[in-house]
PDB file of N, CA and C in Angstrom:
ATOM      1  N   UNK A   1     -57.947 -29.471 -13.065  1.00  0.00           N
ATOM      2  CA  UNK A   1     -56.897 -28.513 -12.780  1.00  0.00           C
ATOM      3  C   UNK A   1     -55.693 -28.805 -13.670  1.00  0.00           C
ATOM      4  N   UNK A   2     -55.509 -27.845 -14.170  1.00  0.00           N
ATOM      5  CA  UNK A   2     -53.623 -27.819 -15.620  1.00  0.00           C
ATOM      6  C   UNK A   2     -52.836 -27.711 -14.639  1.00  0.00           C
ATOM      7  N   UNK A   3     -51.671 -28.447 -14.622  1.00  0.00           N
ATOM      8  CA  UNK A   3     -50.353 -28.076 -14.194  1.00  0.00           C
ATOM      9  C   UNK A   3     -49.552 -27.082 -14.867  1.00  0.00           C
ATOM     10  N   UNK A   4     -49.129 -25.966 -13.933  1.00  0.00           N
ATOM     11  CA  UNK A   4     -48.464 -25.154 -15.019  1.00  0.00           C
ATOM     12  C   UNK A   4     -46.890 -25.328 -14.945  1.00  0.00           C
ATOM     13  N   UNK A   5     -46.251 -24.921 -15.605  1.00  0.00           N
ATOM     14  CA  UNK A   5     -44.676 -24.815 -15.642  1.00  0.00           C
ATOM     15  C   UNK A   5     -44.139 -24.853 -14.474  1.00  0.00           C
ATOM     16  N   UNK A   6     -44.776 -24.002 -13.720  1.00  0.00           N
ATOM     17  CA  UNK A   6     -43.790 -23.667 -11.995  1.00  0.00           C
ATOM     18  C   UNK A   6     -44.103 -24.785 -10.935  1.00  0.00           C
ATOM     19  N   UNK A   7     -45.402 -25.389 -11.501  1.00  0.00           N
ATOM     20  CA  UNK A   7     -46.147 -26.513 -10.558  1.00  0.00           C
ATOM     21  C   UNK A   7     -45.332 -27.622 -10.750  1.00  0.00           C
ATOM     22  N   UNK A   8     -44.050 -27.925 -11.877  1.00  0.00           N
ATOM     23  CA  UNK A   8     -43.939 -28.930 -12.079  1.00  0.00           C
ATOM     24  C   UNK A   8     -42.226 -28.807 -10.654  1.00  0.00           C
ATOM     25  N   UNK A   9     -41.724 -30.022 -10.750  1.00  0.00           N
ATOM     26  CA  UNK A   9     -40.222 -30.257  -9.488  1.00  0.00           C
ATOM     27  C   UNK A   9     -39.202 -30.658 -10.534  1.00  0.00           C
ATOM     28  N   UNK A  10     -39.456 -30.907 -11.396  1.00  0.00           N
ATOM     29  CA  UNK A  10     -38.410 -31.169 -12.545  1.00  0.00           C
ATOM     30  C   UNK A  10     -38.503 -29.957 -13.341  1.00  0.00           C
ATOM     31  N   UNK A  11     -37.385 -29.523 -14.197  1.00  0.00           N
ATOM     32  CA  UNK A  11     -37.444 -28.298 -14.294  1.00  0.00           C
ATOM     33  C   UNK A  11     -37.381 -28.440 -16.535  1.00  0.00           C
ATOM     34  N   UNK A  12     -37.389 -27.876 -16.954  1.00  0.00           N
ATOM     35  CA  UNK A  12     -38.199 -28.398 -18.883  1.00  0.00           C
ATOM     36  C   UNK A  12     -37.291 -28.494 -19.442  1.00  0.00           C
ATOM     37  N   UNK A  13     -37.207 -30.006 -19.971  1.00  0.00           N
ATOM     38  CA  UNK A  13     -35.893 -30.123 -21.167  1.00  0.00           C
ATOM     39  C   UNK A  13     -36.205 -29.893 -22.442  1.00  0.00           C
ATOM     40  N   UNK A  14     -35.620 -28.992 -23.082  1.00  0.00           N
ATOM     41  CA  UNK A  14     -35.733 -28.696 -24.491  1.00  0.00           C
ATOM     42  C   UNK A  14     -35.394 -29.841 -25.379  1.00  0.00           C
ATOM     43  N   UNK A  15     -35.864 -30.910 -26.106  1.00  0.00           N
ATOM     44  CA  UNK A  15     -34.804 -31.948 -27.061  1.00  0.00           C
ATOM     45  C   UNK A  15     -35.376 -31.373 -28.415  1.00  0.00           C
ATOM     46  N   UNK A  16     -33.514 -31.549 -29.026  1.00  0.00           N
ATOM     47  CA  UNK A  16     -33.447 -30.982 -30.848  1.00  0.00           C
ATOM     48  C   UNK A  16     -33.372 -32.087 -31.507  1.00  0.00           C
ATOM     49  N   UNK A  17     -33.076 -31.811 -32.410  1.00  0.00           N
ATOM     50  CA  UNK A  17     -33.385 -33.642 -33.932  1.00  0.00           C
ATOM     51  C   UNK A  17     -32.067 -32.632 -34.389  1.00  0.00           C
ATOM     52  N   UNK A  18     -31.634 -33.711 -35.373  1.00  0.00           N
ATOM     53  CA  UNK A  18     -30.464 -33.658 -36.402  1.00  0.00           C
ATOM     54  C   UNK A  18     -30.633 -32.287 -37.051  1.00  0.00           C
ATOM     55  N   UNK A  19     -31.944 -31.913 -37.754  1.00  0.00           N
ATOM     56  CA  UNK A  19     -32.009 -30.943 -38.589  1.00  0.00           C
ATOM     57  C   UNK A  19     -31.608 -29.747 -37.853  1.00  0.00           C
ATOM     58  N   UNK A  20     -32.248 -29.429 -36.783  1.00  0.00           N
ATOM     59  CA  UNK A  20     -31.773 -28.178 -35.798  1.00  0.00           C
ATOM     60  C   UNK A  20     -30.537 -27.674 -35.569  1.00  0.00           C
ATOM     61  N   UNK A  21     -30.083 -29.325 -35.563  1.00  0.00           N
ATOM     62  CA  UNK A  21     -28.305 -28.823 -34.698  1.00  0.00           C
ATOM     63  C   UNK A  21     -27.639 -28.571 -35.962  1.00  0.00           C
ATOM     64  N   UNK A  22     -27.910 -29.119 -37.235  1.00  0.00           N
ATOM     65  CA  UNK A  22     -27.214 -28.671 -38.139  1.00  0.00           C
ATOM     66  C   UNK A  22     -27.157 -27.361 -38.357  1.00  0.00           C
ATOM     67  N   UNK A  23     -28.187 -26.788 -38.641  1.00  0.00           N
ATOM     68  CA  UNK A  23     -28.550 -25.142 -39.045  1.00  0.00           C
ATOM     69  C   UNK A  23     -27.409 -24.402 -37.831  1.00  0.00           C
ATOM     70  N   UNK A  24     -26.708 -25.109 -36.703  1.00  0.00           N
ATOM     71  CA  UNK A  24     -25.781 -24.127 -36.115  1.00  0.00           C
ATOM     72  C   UNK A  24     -24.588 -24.802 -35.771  1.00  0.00           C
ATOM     73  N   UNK A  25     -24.460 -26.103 -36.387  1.00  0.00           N
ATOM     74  CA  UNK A  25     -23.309 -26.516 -36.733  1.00  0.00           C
ATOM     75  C   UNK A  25     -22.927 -26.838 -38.236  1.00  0.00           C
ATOM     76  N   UNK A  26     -21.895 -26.101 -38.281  1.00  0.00           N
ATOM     77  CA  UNK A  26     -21.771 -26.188 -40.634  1.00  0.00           C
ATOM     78  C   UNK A  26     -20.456 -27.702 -40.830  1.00  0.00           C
ATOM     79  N   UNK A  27     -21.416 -28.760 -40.397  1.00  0.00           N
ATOM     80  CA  UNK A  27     -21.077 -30.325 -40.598  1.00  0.00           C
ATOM     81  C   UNK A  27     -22.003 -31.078 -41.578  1.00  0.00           C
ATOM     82  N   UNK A  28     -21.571 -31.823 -42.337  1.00  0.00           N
ATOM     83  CA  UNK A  28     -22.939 -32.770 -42.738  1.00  0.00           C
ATOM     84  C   UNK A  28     -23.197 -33.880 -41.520  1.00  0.00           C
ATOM     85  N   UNK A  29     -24.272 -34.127 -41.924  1.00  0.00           N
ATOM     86  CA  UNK A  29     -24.984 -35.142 -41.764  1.00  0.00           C
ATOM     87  C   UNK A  29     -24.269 -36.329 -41.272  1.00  0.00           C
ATOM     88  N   UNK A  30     -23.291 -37.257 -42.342  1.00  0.00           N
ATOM     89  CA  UNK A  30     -22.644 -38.151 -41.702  1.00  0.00           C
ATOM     90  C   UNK A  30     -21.451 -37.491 -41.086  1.00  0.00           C
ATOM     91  N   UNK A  31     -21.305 -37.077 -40.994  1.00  0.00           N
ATOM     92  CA  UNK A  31     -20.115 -35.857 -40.256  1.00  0.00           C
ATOM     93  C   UNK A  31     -20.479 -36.052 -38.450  1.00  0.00           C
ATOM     94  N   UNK A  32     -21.650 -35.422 -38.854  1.00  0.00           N
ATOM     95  CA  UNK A  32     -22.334 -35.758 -37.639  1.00  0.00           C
ATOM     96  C   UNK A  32     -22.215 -36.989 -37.165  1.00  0.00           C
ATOM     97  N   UNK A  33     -22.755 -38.077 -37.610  1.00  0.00           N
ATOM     98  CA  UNK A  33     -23.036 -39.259 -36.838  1.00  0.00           C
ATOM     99  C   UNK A  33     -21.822 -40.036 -37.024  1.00  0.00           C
ATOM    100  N   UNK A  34     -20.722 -39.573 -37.740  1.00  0.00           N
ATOM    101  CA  UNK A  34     -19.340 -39.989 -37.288  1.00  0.00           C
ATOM    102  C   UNK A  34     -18.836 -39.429 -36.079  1.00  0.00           C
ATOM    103  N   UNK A  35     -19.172 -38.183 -35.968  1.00  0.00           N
ATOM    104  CA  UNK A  35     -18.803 -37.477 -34.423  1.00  0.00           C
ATOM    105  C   UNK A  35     -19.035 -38.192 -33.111  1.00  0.00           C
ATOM    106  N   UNK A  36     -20.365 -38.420 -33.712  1.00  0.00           N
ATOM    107  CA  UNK A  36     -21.194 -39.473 -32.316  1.00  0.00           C
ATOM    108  C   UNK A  36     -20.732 -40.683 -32.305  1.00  0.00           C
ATOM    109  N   UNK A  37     -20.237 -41.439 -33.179  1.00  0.00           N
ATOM    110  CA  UNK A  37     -19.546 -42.958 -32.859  1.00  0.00           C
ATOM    111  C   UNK A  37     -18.483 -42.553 -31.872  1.00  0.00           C
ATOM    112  N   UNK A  38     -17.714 -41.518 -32.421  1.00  0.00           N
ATOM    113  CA  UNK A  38     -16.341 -41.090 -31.975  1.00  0.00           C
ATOM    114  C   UNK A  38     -15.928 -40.930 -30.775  1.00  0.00           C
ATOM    115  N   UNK A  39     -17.407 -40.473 -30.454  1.00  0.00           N
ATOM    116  CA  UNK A  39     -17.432 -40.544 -28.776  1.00  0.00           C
ATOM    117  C   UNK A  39     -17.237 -38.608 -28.664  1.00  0.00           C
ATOM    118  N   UNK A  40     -17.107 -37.787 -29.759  1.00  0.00           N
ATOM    119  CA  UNK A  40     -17.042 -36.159 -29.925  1.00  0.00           C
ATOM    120  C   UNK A  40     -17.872 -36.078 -29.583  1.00  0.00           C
ATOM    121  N   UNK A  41     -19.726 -36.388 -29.724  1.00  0.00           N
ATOM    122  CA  UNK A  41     -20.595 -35.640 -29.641  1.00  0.00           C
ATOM    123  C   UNK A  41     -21.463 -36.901 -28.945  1.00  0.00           C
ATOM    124  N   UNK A  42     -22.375 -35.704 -28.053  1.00  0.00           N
ATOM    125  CA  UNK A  42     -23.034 -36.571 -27.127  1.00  0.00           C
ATOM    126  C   UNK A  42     -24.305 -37.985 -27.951  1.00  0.00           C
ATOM    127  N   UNK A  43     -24.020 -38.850 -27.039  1.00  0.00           N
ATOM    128  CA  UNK A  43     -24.906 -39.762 -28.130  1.00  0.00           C
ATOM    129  C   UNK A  43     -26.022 -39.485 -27.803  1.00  0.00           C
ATOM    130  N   UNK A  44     -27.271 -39.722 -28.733  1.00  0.00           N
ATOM    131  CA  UNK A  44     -28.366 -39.365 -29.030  1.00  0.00           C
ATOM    132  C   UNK A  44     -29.547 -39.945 -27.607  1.00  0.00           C
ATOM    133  N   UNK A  45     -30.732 -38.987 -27.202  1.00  0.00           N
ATOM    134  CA  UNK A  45     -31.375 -39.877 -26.639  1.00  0.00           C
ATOM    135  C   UNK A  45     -32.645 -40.437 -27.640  1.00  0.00           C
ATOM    136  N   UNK A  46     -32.773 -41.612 -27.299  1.00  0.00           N
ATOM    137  CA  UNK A  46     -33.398 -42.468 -28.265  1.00  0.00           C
ATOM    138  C   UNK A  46     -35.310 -42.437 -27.767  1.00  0.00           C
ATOM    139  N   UNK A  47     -35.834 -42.185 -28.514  1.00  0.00           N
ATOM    140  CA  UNK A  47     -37.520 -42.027 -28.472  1.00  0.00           C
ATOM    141  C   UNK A  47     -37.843 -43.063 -29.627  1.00  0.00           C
ATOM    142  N   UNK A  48     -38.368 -44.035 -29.333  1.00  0.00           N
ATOM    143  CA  UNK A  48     -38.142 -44.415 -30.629  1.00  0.00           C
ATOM    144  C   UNK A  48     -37.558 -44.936 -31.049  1.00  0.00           C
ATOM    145  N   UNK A  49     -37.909 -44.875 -32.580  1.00  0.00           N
ATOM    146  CA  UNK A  49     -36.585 -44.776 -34.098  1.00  0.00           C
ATOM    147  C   UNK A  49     -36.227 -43.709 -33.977  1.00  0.00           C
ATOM    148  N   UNK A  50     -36.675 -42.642 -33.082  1.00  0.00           N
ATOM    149  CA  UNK A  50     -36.002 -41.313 -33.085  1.00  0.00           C
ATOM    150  C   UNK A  50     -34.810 -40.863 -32.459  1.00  0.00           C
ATOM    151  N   UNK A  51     -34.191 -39.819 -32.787  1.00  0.00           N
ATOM    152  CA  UNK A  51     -32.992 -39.623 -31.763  1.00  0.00           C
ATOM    153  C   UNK A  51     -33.289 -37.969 -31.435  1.00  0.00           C
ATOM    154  N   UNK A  52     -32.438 -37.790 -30.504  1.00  0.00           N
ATOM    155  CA  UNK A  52     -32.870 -36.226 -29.498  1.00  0.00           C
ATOM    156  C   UNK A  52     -31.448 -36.474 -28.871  1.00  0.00           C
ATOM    157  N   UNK A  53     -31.242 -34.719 -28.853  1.00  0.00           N
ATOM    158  CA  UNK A  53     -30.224 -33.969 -28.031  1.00  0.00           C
ATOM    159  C   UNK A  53     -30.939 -32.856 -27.035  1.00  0.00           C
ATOM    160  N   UNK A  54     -30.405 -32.231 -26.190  1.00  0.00           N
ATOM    161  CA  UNK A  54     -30.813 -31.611 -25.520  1.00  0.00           C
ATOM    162  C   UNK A  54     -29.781 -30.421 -25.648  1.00  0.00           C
ATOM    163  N   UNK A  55     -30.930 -29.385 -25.814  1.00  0.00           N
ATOM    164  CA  UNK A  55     -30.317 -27.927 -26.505  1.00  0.00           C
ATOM    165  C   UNK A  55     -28.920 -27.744 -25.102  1.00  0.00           C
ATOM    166  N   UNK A  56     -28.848 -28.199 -24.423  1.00  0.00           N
ATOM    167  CA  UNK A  56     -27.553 -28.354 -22.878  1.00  0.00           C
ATOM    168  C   UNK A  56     -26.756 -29.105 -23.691  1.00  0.00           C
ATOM    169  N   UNK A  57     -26.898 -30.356 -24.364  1.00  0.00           N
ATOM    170  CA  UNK A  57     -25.787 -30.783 -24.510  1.00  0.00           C
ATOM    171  C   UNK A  57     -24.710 -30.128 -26.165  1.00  0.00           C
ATOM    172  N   UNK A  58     -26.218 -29.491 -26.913  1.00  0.00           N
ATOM    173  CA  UNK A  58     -25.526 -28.541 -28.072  1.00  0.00           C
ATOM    174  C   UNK A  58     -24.789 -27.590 -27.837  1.00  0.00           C
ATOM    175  N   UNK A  59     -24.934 -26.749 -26.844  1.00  0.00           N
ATOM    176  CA  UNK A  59     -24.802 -25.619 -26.551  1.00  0.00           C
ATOM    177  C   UNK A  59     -23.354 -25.664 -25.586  1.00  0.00           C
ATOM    178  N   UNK A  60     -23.119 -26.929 -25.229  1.00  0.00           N
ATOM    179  CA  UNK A  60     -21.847 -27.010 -24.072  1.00  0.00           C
ATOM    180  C   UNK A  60     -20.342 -27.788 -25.297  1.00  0.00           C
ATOM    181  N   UNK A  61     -21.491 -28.407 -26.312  1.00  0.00           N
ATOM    182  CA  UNK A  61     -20.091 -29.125 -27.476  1.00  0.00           C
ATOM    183  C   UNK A  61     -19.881 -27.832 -27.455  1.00  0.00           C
ATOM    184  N   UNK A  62     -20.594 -26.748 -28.785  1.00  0.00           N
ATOM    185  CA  UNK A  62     -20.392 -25.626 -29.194  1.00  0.00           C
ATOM    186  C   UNK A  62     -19.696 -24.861 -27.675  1.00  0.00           C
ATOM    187  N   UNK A  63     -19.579 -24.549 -27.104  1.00  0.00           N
ATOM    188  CA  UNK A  63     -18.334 -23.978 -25.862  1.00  0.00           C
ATOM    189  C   UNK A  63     -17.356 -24.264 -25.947  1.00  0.00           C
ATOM    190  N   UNK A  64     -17.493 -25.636 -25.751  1.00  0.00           N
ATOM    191  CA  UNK A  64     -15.856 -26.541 -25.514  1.00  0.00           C
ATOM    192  C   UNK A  64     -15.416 -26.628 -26.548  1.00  0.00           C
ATOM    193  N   UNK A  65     -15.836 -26.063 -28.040  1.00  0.00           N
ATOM    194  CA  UNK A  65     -15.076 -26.337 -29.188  1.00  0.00           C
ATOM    195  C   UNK A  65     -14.398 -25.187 -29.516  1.00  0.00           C
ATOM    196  N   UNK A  66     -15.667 -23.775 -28.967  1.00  0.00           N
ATOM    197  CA  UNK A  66     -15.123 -22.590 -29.504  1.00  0.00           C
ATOM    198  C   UNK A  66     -13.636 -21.813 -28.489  1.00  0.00           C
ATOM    199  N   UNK A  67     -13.836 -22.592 -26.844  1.00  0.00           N
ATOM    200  CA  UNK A  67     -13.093 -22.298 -25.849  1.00  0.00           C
ATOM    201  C   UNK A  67     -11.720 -23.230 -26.618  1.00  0.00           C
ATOM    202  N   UNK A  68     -11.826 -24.331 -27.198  1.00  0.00           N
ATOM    203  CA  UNK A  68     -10.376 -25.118 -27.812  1.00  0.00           C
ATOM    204  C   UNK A  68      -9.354 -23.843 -28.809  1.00  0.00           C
ATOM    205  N   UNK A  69     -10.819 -23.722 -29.367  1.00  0.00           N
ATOM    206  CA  UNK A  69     -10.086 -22.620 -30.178  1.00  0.00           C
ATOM    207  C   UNK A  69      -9.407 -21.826 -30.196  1.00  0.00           C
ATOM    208  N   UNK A  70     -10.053 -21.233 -28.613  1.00  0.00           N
ATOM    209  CA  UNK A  70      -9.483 -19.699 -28.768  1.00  0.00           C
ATOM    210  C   UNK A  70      -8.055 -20.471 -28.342  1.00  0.00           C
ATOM    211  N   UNK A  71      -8.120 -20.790 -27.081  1.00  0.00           N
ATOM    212  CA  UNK A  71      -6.916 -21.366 -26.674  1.00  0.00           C
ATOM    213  C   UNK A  71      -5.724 -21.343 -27.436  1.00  0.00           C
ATOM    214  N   UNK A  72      -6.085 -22.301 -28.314  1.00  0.00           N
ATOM    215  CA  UNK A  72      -4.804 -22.865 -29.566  1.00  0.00           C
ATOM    216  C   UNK A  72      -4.564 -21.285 -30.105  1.00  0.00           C
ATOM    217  N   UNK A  73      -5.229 -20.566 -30.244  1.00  0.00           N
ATOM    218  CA  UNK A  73      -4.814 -19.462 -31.201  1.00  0.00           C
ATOM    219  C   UNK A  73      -4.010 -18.102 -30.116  1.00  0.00           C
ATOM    220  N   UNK A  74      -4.455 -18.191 -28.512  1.00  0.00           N
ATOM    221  CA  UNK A  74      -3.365 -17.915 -27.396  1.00  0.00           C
ATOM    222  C   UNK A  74      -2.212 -18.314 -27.772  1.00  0.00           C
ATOM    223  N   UNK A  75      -1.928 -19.857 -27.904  1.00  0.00           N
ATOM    224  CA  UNK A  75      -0.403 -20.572 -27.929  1.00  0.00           C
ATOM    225  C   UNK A  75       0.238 -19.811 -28.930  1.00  0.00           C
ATOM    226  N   UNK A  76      -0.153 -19.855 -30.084  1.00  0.00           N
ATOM    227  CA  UNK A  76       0.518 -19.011 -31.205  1.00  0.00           C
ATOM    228  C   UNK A  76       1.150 -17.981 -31.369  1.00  0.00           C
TER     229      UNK A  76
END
């Protein structure tokens, strides 16, 4: 018997790699992983030598950066 999607109690985490998040963030590379020392961007989960984000934690920087924005440009 397959378990399907709905059978499962935990509900499906999407994880992205570096290359992904770039294509929708216009940063380089060490840009990036200066962000993540910085404590800006969520640190990586580790598989591995590998590292993973979870399309939740891309998707909530990208909010809170574009919500900073608008903000500051309110004050003005």
């Amino acid at each position: 018997m397959q378990n399907s999607a709905s059978d499962l109690s935990v509900p499906p985490v999407a994880l992205i790699r570096i290359p992904q998040i770039l294509k929708v963030m216009p940063v380089s590379k060490s840009k990036f992983w200066l962000m993540v020392q910085k404590g800006e961007f969520p640190k990586p989960i580790k598989i591995g030598r590998s590292s993973f984000w979870t399309v939740e934690q891309v998707q909530e920087f990208i909010k809170n950066k574009a919500s900073k924005s608008v903000s500051k440009k309110l004050e003005l």
